[in-house]
PDB file of N, CA and C in Angstrom:
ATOM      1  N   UNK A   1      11.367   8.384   7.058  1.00  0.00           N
ATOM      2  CA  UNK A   1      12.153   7.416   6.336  1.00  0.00           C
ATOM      3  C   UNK A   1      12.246   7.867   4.886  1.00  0.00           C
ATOM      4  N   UNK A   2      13.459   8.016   4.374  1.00  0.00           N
ATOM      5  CA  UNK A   2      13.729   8.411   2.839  1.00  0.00           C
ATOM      6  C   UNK A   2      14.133   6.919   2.232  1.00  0.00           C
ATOM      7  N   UNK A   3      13.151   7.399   1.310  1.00  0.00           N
ATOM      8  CA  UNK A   3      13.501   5.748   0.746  1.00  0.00           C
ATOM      9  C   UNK A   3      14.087   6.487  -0.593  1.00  0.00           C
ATOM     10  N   UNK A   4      15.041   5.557  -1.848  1.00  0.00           N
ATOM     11  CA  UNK A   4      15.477   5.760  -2.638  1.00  0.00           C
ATOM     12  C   UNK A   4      13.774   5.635  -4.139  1.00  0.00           C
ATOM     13  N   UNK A   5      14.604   6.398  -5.414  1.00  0.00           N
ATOM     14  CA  UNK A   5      13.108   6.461  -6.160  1.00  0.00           C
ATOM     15  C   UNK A   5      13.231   5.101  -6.550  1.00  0.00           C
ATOM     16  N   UNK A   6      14.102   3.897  -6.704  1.00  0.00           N
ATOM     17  CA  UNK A   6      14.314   2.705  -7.198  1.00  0.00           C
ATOM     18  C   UNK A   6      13.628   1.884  -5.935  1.00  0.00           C
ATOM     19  N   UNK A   7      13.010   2.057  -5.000  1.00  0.00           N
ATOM     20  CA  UNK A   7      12.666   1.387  -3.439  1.00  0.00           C
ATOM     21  C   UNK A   7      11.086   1.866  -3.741  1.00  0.00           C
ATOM     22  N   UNK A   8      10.750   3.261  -3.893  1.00  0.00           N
ATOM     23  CA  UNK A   8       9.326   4.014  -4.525  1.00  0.00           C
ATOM     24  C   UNK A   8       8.797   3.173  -5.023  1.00  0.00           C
ATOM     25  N   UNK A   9       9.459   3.080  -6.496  1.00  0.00           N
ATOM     26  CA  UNK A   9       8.468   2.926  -7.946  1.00  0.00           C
ATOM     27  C   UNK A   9       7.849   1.761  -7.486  1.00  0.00           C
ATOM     28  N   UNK A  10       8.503   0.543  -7.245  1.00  0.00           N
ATOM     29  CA  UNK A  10       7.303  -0.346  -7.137  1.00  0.00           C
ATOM     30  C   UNK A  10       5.924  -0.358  -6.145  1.00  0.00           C
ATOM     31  N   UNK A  11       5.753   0.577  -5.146  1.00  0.00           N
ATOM     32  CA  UNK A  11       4.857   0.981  -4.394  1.00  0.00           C
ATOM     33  C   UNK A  11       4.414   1.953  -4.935  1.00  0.00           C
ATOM     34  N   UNK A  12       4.324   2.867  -5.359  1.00  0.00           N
ATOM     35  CA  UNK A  12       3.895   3.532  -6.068  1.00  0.00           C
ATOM     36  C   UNK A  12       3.036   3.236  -7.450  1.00  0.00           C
ATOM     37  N   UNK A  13       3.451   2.414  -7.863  1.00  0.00           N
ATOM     38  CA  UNK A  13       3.140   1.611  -9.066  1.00  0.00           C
ATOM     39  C   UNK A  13       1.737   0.691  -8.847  1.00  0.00           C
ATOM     40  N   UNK A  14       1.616  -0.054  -7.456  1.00  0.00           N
ATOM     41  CA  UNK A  14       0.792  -0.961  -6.806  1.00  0.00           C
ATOM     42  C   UNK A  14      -0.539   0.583  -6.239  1.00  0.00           C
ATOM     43  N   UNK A  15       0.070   1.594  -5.831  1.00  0.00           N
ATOM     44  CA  UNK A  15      -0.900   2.636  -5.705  1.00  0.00           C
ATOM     45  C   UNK A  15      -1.466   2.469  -6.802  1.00  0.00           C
ATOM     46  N   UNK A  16      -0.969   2.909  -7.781  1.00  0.00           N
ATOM     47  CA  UNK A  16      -1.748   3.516  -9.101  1.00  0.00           C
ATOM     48  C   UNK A  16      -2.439   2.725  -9.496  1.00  0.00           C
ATOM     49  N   UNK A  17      -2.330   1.600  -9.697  1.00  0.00           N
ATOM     50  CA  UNK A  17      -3.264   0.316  -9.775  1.00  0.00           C
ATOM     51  C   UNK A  17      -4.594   0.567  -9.028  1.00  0.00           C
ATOM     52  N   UNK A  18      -4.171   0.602  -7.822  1.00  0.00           N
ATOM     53  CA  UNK A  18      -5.476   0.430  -6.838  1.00  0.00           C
ATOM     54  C   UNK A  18      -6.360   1.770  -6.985  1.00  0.00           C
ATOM     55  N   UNK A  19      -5.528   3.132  -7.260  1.00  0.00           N
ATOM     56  CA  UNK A  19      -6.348   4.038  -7.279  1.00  0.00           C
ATOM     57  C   UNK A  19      -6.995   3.717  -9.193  1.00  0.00           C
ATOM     58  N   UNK A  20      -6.834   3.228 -10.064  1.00  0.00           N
ATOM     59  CA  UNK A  20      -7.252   2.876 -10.994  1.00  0.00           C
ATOM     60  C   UNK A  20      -8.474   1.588 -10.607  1.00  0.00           C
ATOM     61  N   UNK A  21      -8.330   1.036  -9.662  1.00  0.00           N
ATOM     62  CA  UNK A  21      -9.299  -0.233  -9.565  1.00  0.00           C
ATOM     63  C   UNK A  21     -10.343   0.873  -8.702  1.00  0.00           C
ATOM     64  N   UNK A  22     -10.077   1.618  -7.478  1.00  0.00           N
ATOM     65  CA  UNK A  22     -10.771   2.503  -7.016  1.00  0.00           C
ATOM     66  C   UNK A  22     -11.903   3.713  -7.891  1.00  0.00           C
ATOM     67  N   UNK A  23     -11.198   3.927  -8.929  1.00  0.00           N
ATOM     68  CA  UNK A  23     -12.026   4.683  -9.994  1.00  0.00           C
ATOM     69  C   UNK A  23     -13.106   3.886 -10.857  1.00  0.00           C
ATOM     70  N   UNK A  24     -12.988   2.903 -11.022  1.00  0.00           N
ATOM     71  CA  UNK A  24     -13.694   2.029 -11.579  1.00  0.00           C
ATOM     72  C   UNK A  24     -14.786   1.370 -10.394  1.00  0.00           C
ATOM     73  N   UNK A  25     -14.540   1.155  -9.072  1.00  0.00           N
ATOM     74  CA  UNK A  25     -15.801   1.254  -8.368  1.00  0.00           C
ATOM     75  C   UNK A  25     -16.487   2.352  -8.108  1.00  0.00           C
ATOM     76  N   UNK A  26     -15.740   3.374  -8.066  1.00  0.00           N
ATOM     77  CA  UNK A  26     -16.865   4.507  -7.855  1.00  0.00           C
ATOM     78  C   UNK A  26     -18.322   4.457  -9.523  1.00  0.00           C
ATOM     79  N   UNK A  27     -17.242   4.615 -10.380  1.00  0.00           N
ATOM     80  CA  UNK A  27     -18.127   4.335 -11.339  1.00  0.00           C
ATOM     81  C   UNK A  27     -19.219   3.418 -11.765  1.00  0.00           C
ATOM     82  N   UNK A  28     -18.674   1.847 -11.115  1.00  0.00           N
ATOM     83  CA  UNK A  28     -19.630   0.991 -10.888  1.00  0.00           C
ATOM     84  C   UNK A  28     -21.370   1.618 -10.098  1.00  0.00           C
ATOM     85  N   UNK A  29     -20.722   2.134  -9.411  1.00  0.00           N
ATOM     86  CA  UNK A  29     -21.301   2.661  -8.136  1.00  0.00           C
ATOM     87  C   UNK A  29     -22.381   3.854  -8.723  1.00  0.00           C
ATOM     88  N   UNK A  30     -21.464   4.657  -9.688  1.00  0.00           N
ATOM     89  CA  UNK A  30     -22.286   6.145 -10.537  1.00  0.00           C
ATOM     90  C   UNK A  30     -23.343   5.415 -11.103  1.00  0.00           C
ATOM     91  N   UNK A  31     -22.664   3.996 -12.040  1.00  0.00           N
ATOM     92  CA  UNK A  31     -23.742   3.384 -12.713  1.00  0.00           C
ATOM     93  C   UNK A  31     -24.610   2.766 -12.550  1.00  0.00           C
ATOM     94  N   UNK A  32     -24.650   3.032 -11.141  1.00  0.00           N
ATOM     95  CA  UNK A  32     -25.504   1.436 -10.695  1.00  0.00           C
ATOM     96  C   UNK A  32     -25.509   0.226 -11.043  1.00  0.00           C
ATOM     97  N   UNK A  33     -24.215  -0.281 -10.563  1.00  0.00           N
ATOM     98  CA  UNK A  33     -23.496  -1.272 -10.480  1.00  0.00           C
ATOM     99  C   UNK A  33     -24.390  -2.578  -9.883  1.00  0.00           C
ATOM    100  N   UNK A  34     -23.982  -3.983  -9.472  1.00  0.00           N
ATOM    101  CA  UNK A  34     -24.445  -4.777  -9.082  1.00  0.00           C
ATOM    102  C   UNK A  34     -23.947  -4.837  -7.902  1.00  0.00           C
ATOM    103  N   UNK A  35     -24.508  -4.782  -6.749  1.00  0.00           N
ATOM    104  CA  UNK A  35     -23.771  -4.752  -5.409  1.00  0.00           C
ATOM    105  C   UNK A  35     -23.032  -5.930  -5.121  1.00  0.00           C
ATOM    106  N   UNK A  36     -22.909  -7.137  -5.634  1.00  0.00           N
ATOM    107  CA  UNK A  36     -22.168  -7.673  -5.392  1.00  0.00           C
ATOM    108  C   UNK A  36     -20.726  -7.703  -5.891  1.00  0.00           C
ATOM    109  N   UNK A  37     -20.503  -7.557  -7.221  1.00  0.00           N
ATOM    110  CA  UNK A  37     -19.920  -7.316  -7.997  1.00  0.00           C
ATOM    111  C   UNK A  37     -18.822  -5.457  -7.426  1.00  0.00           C
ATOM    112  N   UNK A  38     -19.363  -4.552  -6.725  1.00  0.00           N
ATOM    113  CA  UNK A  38     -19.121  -3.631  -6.406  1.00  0.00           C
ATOM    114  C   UNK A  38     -18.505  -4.007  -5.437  1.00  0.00           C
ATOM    115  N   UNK A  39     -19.194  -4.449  -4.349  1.00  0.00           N
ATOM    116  CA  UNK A  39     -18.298  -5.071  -2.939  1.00  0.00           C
ATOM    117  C   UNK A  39     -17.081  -6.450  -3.502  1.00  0.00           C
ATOM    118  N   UNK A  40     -17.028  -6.578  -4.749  1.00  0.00           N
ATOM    119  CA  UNK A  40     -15.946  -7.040  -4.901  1.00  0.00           C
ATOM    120  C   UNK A  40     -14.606  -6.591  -5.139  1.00  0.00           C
ATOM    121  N   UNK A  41     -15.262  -5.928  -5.833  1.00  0.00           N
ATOM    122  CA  UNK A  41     -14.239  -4.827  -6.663  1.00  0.00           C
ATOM    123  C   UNK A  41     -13.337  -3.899  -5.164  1.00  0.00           C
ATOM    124  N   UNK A  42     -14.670  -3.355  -4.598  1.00  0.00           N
ATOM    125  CA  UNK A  42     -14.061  -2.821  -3.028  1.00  0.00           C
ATOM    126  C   UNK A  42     -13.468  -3.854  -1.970  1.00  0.00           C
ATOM    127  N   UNK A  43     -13.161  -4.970  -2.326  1.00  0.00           N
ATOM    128  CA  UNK A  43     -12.231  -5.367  -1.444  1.00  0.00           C
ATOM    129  C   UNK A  43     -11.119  -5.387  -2.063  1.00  0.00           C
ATOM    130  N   UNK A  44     -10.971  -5.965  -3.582  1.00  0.00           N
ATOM    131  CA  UNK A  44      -9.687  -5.944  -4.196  1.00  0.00           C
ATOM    132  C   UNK A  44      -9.045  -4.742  -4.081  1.00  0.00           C
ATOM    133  N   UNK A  45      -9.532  -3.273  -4.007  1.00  0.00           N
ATOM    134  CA  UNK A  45      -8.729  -2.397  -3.697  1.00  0.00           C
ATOM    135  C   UNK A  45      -8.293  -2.151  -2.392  1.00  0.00           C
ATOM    136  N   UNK A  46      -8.676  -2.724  -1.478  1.00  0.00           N
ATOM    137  CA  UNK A  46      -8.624  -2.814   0.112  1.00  0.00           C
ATOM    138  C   UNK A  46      -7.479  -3.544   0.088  1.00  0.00           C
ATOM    139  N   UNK A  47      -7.519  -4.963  -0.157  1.00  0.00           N
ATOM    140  CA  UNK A  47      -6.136  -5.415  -0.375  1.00  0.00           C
ATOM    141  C   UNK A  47      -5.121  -5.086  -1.508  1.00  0.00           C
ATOM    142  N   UNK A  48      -5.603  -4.502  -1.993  1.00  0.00           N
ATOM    143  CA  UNK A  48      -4.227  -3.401  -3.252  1.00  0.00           C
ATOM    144  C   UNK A  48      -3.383  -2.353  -2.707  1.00  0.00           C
ATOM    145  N   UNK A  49      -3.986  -2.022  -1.099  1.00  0.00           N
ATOM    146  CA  UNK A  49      -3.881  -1.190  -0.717  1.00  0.00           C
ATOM    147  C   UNK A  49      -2.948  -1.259   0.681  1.00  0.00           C
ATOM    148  N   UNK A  50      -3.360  -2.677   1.383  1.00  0.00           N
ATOM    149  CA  UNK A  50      -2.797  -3.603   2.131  1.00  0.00           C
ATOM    150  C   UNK A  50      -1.172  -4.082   1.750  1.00  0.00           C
ATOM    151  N   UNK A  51      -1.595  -4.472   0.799  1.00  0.00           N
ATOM    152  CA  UNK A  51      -0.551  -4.681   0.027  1.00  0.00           C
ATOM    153  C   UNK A  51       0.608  -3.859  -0.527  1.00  0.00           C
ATOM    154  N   UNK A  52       0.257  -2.703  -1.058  1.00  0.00           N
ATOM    155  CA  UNK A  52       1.084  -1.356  -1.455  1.00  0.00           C
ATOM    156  C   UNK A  52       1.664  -0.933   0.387  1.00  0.00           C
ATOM    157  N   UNK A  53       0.967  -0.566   1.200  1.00  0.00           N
ATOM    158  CA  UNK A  53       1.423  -0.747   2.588  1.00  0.00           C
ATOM    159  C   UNK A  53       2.286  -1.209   3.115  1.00  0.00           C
ATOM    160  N   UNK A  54       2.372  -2.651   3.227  1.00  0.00           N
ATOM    161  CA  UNK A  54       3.270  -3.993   3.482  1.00  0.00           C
ATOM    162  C   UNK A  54       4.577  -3.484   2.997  1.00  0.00           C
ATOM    163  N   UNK A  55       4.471  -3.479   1.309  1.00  0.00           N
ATOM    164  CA  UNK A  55       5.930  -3.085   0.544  1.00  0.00           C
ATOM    165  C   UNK A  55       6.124  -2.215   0.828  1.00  0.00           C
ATOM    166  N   UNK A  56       5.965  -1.492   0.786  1.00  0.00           N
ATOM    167  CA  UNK A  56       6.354   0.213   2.304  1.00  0.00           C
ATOM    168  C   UNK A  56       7.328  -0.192   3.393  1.00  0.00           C
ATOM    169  N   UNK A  57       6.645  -1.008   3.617  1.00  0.00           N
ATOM    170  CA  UNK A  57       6.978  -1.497   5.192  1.00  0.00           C
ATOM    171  C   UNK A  57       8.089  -2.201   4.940  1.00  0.00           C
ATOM    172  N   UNK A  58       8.128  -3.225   3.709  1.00  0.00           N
ATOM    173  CA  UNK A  58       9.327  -4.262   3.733  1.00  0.00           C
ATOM    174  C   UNK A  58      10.455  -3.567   2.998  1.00  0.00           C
ATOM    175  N   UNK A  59      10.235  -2.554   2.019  1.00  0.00           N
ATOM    176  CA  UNK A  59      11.494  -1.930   1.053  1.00  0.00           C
ATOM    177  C   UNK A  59      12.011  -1.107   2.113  1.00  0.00           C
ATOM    178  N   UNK A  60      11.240  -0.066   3.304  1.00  0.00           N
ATOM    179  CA  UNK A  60      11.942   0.452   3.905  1.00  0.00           C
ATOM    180  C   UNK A  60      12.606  -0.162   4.925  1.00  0.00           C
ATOM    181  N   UNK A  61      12.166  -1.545   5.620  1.00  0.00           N
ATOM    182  CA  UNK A  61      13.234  -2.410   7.121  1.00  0.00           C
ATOM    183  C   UNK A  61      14.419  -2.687   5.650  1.00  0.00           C
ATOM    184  N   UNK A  62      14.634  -2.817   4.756  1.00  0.00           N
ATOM    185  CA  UNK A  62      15.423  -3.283   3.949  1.00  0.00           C
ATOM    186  C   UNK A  62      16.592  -2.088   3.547  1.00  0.00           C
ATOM    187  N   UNK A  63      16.258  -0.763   3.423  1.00  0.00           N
ATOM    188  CA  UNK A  63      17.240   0.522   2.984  1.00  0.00           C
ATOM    189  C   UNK A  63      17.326   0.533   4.927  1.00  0.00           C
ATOM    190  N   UNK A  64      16.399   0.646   5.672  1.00  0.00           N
ATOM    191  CA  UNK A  64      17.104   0.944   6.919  1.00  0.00           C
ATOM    192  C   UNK A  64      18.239  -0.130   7.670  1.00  0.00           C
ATOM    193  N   UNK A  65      17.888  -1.172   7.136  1.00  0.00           N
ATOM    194  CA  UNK A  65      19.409  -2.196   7.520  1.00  0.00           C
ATOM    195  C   UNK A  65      20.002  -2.470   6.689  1.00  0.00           C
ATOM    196  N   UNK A  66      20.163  -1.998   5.823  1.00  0.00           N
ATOM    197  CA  UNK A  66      21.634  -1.975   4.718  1.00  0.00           C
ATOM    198  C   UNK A  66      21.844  -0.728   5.039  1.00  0.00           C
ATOM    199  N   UNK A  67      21.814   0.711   5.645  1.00  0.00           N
ATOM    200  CA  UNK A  67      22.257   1.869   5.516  1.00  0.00           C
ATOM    201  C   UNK A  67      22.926   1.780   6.473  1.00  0.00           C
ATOM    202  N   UNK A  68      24.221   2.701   6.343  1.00  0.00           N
ATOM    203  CA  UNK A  68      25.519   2.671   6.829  1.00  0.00           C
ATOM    204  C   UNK A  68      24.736   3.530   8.679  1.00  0.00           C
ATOM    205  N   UNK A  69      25.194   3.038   9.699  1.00  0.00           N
ATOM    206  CA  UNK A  69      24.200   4.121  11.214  1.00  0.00           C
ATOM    207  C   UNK A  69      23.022   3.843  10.887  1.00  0.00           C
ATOM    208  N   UNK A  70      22.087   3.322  10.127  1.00  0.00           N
ATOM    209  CA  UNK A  70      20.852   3.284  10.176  1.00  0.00           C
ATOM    210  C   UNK A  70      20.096   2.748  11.434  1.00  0.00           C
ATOM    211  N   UNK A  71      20.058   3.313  12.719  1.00  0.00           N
ATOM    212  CA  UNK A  71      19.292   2.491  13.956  1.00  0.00           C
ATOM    213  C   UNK A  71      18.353   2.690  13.400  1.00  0.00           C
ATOM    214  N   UNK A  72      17.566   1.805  14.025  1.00  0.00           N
ATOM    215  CA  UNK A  72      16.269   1.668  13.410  1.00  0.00           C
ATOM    216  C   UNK A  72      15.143   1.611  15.037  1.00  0.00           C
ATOM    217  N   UNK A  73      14.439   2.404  15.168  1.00  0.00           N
ATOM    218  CA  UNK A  73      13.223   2.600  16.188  1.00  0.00           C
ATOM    219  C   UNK A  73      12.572   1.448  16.224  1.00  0.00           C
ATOM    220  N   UNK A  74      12.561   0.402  17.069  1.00  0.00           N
ATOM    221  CA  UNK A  74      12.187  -0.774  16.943  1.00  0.00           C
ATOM    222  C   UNK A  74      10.588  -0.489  17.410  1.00  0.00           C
ATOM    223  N   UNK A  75      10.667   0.301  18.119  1.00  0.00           N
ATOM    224  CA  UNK A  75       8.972   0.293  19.033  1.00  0.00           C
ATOM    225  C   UNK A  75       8.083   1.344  17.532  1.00  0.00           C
ATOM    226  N   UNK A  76       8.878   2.072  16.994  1.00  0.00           N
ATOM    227  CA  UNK A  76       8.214   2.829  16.053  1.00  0.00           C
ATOM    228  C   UNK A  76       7.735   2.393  14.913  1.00  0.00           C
ATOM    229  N   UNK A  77       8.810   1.654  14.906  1.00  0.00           N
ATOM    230  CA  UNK A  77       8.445   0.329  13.632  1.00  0.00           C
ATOM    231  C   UNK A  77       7.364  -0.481  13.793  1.00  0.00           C
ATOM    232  N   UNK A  78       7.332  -0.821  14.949  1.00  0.00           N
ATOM    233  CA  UNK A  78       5.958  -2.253  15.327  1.00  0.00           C
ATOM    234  C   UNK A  78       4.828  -0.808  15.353  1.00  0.00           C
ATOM    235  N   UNK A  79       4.775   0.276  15.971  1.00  0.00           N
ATOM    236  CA  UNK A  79       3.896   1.362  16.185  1.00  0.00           C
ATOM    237  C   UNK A  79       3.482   1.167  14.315  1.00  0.00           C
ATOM    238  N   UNK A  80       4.248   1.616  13.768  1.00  0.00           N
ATOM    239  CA  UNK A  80       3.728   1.632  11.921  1.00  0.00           C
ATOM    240  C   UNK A  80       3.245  -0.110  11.198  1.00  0.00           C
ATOM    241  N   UNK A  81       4.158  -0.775  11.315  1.00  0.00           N
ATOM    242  CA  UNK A  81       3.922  -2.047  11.515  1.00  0.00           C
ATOM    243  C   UNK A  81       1.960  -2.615  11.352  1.00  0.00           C
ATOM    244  N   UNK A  82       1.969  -2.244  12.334  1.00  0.00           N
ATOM    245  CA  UNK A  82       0.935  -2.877  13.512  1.00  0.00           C
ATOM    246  C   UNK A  82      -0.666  -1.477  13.026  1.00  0.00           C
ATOM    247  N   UNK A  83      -0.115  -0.808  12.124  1.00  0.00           N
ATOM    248  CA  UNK A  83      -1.198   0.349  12.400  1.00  0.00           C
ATOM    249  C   UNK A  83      -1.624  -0.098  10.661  1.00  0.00           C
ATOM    250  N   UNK A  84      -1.349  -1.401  10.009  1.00  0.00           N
ATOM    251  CA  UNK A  84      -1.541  -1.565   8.601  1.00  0.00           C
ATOM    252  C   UNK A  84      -2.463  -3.005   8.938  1.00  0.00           C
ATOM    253  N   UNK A  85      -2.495  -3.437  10.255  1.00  0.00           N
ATOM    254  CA  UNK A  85      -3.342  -4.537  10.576  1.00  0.00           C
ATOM    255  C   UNK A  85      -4.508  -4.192  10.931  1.00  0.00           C
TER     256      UNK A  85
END
């Protein structure tokens, strides 16, 4: 799936975040962090990540049914879909 760079940036953008929240637990982690506080931090990037996923998922059903012939693999879709649950 080719997505346009205007369909990207905002997923991309939600990456960089998470790999920025991700750098900051490892470090928690270098520093000996508070484990609770650490397993927090590691879920918010879990769902930063969930999330960056999803919009993947929704910007591209969105360029594939506005594009002019765009069939769209319905079983391939739920196959990708379904592999972010």
């Amino acid at each position: 799936m080719e997505l346009s760079l205007e369909a990207r940036r905002p997923v991309m953008n939600r990456l960089k975040r998470a790999q920025g929240q991700l750098a900051g637990v490892i470090r928690m982690i270098e520093e000996g962090g508070e484990c609770e506080e650490v397993l927090t931090q590691l879920a918010a990037v879990g769902k930063a990540l969930d999330r960056a996923g999803f919009q993947l998922v929704t910007v591209g059903l969105k360029e594939c049914l506005t594009s002019e012939g765009g069939d769209i693999d319905t079983e391939r879709l739920e196959r990708v879909f379904l592999s972010l649950a």
